[in-house]
Protein backbone atom coordinates (compact mmCIF):
# COMPACT_ATOMS: atom_id res chain seq x y z
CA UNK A 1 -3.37 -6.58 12.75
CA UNK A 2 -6.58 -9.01 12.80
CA UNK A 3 -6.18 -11.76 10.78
CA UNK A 4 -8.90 -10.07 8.37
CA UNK A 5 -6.52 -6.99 7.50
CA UNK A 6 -3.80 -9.78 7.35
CA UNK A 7 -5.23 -10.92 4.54
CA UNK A 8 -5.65 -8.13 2.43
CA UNK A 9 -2.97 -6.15 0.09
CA UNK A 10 -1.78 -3.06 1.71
CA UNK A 11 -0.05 -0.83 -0.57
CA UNK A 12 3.61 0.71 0.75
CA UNK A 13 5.01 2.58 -2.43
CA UNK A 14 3.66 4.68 -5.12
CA UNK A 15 3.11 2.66 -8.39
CA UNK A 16 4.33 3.61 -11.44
CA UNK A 17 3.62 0.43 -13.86
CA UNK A 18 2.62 -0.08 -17.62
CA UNK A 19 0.72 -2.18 -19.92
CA UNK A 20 1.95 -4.90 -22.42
CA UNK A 21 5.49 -6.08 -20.81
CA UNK A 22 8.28 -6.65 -22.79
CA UNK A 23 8.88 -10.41 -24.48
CA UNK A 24 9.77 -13.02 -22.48
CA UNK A 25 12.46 -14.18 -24.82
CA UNK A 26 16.23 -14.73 -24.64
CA UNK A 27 16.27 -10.46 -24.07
CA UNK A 28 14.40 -10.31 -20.75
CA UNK A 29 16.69 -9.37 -18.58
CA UNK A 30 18.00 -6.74 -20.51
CA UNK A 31 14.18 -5.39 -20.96
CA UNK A 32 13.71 -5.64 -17.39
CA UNK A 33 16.90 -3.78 -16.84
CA UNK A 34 15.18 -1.08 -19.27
CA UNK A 35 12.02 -0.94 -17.27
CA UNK A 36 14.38 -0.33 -14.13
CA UNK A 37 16.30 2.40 -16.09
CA UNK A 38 13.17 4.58 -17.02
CA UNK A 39 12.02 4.63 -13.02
CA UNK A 40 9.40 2.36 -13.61
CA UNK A 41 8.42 0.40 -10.41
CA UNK A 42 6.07 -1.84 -11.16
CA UNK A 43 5.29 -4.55 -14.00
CA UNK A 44 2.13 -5.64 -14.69
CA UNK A 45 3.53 -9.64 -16.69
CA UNK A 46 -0.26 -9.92 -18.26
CA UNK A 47 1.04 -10.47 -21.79
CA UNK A 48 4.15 -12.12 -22.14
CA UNK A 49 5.02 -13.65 -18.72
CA UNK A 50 2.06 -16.00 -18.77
CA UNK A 51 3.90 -19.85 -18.44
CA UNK A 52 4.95 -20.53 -14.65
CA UNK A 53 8.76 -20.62 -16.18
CA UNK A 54 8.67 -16.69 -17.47
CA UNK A 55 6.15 -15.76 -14.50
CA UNK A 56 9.36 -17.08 -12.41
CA UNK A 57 11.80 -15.04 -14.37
CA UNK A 58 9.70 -11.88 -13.69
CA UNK A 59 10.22 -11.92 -10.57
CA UNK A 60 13.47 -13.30 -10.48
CA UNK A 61 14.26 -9.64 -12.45
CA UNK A 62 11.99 -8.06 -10.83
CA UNK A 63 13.63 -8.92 -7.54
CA UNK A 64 16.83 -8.19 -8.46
CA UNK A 65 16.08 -4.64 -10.46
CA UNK A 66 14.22 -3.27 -6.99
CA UNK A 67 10.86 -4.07 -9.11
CA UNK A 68 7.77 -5.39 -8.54
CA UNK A 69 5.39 -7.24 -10.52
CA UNK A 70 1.57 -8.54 -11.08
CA UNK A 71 1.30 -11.49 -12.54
CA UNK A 72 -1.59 -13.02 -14.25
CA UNK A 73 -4.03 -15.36 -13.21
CA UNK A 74 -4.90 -17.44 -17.13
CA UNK A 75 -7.70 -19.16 -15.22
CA UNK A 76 -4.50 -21.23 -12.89
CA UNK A 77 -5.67 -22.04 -9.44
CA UNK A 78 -4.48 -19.11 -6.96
CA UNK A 79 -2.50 -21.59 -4.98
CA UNK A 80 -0.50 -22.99 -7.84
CA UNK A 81 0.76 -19.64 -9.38
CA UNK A 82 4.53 -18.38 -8.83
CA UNK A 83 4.76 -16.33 -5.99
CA UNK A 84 7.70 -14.16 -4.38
CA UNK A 85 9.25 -11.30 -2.77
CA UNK A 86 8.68 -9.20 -5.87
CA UNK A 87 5.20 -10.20 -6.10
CA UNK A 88 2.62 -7.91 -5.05
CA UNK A 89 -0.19 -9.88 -6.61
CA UNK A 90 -1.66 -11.04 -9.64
CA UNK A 91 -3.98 -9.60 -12.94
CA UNK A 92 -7.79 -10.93 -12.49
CA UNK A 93 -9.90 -9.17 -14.78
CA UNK A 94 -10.06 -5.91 -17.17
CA UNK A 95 -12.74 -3.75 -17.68
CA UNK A 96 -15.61 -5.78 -16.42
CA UNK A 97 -19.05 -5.43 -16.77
CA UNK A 98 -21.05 -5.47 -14.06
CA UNK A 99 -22.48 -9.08 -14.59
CA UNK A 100 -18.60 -10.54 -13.77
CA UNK A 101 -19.12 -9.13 -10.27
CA UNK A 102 -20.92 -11.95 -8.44
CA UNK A 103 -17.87 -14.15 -10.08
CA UNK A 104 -14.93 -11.38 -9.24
CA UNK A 105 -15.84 -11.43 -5.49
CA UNK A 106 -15.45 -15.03 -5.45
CA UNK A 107 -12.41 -14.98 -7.16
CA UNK A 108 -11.05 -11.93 -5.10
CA UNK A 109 -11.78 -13.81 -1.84
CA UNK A 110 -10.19 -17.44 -3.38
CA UNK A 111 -6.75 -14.74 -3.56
CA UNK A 112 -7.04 -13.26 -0.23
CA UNK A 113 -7.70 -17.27 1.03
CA UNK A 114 -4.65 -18.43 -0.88
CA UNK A 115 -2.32 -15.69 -1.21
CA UNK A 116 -3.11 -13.26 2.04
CA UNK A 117 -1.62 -9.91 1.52
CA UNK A 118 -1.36 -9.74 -2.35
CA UNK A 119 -3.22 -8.23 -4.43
CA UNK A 120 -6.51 -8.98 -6.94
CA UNK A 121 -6.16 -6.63 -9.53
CA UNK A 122 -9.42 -5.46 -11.82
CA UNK A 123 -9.22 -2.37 -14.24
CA UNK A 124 -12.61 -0.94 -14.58
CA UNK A 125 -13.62 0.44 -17.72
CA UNK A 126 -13.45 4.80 -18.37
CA UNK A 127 -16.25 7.06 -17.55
CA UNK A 128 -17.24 7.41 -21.74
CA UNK A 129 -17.90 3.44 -21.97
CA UNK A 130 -21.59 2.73 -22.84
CA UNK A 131 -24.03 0.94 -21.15
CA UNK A 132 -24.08 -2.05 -22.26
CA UNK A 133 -19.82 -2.21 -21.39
CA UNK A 134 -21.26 -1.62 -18.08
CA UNK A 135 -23.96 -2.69 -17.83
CA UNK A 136 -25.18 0.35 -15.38
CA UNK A 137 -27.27 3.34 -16.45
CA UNK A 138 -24.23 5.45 -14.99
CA UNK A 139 -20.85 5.17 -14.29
CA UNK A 140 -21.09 6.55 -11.17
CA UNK A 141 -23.37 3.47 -10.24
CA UNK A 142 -20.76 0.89 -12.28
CA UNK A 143 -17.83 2.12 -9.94
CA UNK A 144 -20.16 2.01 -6.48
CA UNK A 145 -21.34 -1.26 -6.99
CA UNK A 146 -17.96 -2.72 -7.96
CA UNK A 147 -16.35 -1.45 -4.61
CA UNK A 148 -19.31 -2.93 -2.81
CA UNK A 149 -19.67 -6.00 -4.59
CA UNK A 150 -16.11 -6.89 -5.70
CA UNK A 151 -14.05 -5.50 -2.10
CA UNK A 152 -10.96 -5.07 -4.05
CA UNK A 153 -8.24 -3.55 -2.15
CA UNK A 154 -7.21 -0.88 -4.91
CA UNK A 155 -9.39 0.83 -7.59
CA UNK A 156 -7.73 1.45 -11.06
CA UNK A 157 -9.44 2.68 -14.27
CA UNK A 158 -8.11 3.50 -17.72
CA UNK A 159 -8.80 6.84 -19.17
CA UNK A 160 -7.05 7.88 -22.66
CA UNK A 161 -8.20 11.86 -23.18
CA UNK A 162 -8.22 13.13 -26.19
CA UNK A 163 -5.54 15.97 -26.54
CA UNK A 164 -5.76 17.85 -29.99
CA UNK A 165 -6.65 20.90 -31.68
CA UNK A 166 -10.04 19.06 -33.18
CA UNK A 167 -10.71 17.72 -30.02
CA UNK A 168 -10.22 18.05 -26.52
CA UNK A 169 -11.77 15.65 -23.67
CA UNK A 170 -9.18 16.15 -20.58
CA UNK A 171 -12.50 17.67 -18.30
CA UNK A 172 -13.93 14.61 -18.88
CA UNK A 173 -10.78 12.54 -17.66
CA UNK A 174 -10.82 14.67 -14.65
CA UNK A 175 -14.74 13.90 -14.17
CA UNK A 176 -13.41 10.14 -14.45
CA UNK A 177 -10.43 10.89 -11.84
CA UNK A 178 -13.00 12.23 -9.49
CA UNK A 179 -15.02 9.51 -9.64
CA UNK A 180 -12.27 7.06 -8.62
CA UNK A 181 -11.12 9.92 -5.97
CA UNK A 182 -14.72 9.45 -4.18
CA UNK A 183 -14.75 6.19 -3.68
CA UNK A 184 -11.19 5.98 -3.06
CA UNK A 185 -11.53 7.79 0.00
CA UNK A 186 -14.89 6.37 1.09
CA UNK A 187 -13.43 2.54 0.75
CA UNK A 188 -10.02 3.78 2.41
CA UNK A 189 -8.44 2.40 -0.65
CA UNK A 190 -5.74 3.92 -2.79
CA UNK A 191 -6.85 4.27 -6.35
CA UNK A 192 -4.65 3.88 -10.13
CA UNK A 193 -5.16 4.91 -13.35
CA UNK A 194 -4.01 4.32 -16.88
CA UNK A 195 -3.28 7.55 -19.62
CA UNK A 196 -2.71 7.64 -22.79
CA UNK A 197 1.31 7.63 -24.34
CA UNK A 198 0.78 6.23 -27.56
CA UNK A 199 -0.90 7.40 -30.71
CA UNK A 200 -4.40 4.92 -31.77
CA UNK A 201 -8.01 5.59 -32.62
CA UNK A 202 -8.62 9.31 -32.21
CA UNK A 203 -5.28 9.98 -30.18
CA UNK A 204 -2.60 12.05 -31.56
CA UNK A 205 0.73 11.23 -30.41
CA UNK A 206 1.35 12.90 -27.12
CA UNK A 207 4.12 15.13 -26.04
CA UNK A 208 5.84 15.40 -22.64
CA UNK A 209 3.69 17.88 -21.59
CA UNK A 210 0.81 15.89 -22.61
CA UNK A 211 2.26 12.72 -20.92
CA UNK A 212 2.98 15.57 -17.96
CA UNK A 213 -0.05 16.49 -17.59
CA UNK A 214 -2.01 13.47 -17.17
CA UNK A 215 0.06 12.21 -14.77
CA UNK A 216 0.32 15.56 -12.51
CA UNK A 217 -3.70 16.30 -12.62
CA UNK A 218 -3.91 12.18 -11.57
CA UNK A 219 -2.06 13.44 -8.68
CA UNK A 220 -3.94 16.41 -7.72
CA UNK A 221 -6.74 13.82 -7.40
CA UNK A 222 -5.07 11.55 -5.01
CA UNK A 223 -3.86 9.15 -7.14
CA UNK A 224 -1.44 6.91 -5.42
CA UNK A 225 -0.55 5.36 -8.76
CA UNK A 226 -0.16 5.79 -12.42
CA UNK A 227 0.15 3.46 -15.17
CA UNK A 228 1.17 4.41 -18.81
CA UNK A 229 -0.88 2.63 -22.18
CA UNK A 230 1.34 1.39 -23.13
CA UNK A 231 5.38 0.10 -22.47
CA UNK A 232 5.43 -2.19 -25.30
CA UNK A 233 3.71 -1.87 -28.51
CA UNK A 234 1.01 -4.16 -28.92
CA UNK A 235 -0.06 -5.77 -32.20
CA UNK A 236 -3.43 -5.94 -33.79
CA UNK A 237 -5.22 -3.28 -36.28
CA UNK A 238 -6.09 -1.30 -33.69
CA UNK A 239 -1.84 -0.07 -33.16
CA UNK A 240 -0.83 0.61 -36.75
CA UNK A 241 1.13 3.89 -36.18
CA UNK A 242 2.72 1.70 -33.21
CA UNK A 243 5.05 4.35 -31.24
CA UNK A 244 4.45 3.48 -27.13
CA UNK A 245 7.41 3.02 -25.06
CA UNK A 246 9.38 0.34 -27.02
CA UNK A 247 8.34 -0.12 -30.67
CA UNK A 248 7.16 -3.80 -31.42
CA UNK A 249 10.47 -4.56 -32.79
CA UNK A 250 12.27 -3.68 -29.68
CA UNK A 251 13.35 -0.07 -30.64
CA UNK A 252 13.59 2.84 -27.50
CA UNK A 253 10.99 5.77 -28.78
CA UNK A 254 11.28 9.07 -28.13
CA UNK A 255 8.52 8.27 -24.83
CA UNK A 256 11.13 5.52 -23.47
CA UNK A 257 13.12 9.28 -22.09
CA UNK A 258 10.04 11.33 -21.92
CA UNK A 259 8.99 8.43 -19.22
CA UNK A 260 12.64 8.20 -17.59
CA UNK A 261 12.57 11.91 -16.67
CA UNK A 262 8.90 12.00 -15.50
CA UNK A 263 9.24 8.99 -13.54
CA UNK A 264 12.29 10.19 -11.63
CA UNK A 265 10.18 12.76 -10.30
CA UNK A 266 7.59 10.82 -9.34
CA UNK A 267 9.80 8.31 -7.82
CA UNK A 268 10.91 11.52 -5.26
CA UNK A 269 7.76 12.25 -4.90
CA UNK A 270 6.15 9.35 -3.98
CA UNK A 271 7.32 8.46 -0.48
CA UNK A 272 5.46 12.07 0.06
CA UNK A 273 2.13 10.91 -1.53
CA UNK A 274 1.97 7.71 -0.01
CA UNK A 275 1.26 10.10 3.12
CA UNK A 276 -1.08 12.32 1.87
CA UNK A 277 -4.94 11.97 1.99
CA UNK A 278 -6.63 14.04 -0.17
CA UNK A 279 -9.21 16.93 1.20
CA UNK A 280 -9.82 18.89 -2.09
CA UNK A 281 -9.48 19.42 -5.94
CA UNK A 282 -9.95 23.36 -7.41
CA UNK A 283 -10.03 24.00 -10.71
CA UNK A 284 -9.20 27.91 -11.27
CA UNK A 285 -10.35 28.38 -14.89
CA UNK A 286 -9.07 31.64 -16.79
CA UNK A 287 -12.20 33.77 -16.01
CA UNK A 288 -13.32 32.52 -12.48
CA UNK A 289 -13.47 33.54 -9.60
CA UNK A 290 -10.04 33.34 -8.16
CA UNK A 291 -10.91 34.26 -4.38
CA UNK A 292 -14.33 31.94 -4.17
CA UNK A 293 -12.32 29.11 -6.01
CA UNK A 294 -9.30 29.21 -3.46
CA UNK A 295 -11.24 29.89 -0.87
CA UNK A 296 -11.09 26.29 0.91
CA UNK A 297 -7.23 26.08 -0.08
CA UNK A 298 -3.88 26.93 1.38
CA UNK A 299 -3.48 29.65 -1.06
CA UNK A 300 -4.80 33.18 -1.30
CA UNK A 301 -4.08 34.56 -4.58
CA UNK A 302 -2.96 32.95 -7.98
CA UNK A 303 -2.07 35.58 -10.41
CA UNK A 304 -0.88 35.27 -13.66
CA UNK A 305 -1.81 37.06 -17.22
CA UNK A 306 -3.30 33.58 -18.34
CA UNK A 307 -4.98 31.73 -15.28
CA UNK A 308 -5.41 27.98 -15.20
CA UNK A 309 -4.73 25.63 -12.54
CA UNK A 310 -5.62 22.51 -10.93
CA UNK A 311 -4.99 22.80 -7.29
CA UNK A 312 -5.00 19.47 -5.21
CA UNK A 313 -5.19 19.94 -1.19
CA UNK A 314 -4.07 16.73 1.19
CA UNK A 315 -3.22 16.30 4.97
CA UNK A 316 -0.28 14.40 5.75
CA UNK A 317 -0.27 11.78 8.05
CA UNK A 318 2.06 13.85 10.56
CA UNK A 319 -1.02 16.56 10.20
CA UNK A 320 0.88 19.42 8.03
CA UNK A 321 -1.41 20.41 5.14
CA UNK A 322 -0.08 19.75 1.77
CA UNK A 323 -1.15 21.15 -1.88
CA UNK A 324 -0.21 20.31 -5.39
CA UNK A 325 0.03 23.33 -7.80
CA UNK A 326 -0.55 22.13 -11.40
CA UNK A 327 0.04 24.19 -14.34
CA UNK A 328 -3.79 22.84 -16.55
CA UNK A 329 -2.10 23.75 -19.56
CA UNK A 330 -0.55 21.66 -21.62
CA UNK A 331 0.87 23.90 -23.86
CA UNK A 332 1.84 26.76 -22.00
CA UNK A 333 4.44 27.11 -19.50
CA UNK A 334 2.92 29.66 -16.34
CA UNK A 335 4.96 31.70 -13.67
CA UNK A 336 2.24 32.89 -11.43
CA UNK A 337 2.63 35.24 -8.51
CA UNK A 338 1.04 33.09 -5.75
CA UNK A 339 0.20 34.25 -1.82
CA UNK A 340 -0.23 31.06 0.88
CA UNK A 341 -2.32 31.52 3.95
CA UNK A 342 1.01 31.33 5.55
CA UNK A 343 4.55 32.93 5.15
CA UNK A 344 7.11 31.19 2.83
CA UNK A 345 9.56 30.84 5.19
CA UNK A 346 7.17 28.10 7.12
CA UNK A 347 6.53 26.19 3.63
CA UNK A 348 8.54 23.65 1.96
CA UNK A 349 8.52 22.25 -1.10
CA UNK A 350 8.95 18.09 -2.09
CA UNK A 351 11.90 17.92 -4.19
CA UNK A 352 11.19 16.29 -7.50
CA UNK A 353 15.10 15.65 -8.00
CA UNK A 354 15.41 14.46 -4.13
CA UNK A 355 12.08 13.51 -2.29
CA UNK A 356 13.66 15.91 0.53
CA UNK A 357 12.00 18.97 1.83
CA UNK A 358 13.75 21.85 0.47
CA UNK A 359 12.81 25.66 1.54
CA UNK A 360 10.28 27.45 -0.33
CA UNK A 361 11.85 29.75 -2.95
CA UNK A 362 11.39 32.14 -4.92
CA UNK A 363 11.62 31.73 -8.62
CA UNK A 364 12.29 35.67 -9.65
CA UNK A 365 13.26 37.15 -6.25
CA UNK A 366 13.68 40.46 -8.58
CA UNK A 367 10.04 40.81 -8.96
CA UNK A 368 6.82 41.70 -6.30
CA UNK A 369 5.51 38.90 -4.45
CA UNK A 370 6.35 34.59 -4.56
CA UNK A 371 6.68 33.66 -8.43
CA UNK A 372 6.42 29.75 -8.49
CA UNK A 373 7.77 28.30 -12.50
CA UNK A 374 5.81 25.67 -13.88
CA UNK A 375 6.48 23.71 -17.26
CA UNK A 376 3.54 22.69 -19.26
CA UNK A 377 1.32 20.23 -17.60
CA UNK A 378 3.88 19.81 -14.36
CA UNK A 379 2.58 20.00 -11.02
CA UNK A 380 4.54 21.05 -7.43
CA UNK A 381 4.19 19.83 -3.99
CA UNK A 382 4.00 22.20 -1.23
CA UNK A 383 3.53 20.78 2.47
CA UNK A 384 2.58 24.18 4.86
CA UNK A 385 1.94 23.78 8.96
């Protein structure tokens, strides 16, 4: 390894992190021992571990609960910040505008120079901020420049998609995940994202299946890391309903399970994805063209009475090919009949209880051809020769 590559953050597990960590009161280590429980793996300490004593006891419990945390900077000298086994690096900056850039590269490097191998951490802004958030005519342009300006050593956005009868904007979070997908790959960088689990502004309350299926379509894109908004509920006018992971007053919601079962499958799943570079992402909509859409893909046919499905296609680094099957709907359960360019006795499926490959099988062996279940919004990993 040069002593370049030394320096810079290298990513070995799949994150799955929040936003607003618990207190840092006489309860930590019982909300760390929470954040543990729900399969969380990573805590981002930018709101209440800010003094060098509670950034200490972050990772102290981080450490110990098989956790690991970014801290945050609060304008402290890179050099004098707490650092540790649990530490994979620290909180610079959140949604910048492009004018911060000149500034973020400086402050980026000052990390690498003073903390080699851990990571400066910047959130962009979403794809529906204006210009003057970004100051960019286009967010295509905002997200280019920052990887070529800033260097950072993972890209992360926050997206919250509005999921309701009166309004629906999930194409346009997909538009957003493709965004970070390109650049991703072209900087050789893994990319995160934020979503949306609490209700504020606009956003209804979500359900599992909502929850689901932002998390499953962030993985047909290549995400190698997801990030719920939010674990604790912040204050401020903006949160009246309150209702993310753990109510303001310390309470487990209904999300605090919905996030514990979720995030057990991703933990299987994500010594897989770590593995996986991402060649492709299909969308078969309900009246298109099924054979031009799967054309580039490992499978043939998708049928199904109501057809919608995100299709993510990766090659894993021992050269199988791999593809995510996610159910678009996040409503609807599906049970398509689906055909792969190969027989189903050579595929094998990522478990989402295990993280072992498991053989291909058939869901209604009774009936014609390869049914594969899906719940609303859930996706399934597939790795074929």
């Amino acid at each position: 390894m040069t002593s370049a590559s030394a320096q810079r953050f290298h990513q070995d597990q799949f994150a799955i992190g929040f936003w607003v960590d618990p207190p840092a009161d006489e309860n930590m280590q019982q909300h760390y021992l929470d954040i543990a429980k729900a399969n969380f793996t990573l805590v981002l300490g930018a709101f209440a571990a800010r003094t060098p004593e509670s950034m200490n006891q972050c990772l102290d419990l981080c450490e110990r609960y098989g956790l690991k945390a970014l801290l945050w900077t609060g304008g402290v000298e890179p050099s004098e910040l707490p650092d540790g086994p649990a530490c994979w690096g620290y909180v610079l900056d959140d949604e910048p505008n492009v004018s911060e850039f000149a500034d973020l590269r400086e402050r980026v490097d000052a990390f690498r120079e003073a903390r080699p191998g851990k990571l400066a951490y910047i959130n962009l802004y979403p794809n529906y901020a204006n210009e003057q958030q970004l100051g960019t005519k286009t967010y295509d342009e905002y997200v280019a420049r920052f990887v070529d300006e800033v260097g950072v050593d993972v890209l992360s956005m926050d997206h919250y998609p509005v999921m309701k009868p009166s309004g629906d904007s999930k194409s346009s979070y997909c538009s957003n995940l493709a965004a970070m997908r390109k650049y991703s790959l072209q900087q050789g960088i893994p990319f995160w994202n934020f979503f949306n689990t609490m209700p504020f502004g606009p956003h209804f309350d979500p359900t599992e299946a909502d929850i689901r299926w932002q998390i499953y379509t962030s993985l047909a894109y290549g995400a190698k890391g997801v990030l719920y908004f939010c674990y604790w509920t912040p204050g401020g006018g903006e949160f009246p309903k309150g209702g993310a992971i753990i109510t303001r007053e310390g309470r487990k919601t209904r999300h605090y399970g919905q996030a514990k079962r979720i995030n057990a499958c991703l933990k299987a799943l994500g010594p897989t994805f770590m593995q996986l570079t991402s060649t492709g992402v299909y969308r078969l909509e309900p009246e298109a063209d099924a054979t031009e859409v799967l054309a580039d893909t490992p499978i043939k046919s998708i049928t199904y009475d109501y057809t919608d499905f995100l299709i993510g296609t990766f090659t894993h680094a021992d050269g199988r090919r791999a593809v995510l099957l996610n159910n678009y709907s996040n409503h609807y359960t599906s049970w398509p009949t689906v055909e792969f360019d190969v027989p189903a006795e050579q595929i094998v499926e990522i478990s989402q209880d295990t993280g072992e490959e498991i053989p291909l099988l058939d869901d209604s062996p009774a009936m014609d051809g390869l049914q594969i279940s899906l719940d609303s919004g859930e996706g399934r990993l597939f790795l074929l020769p």
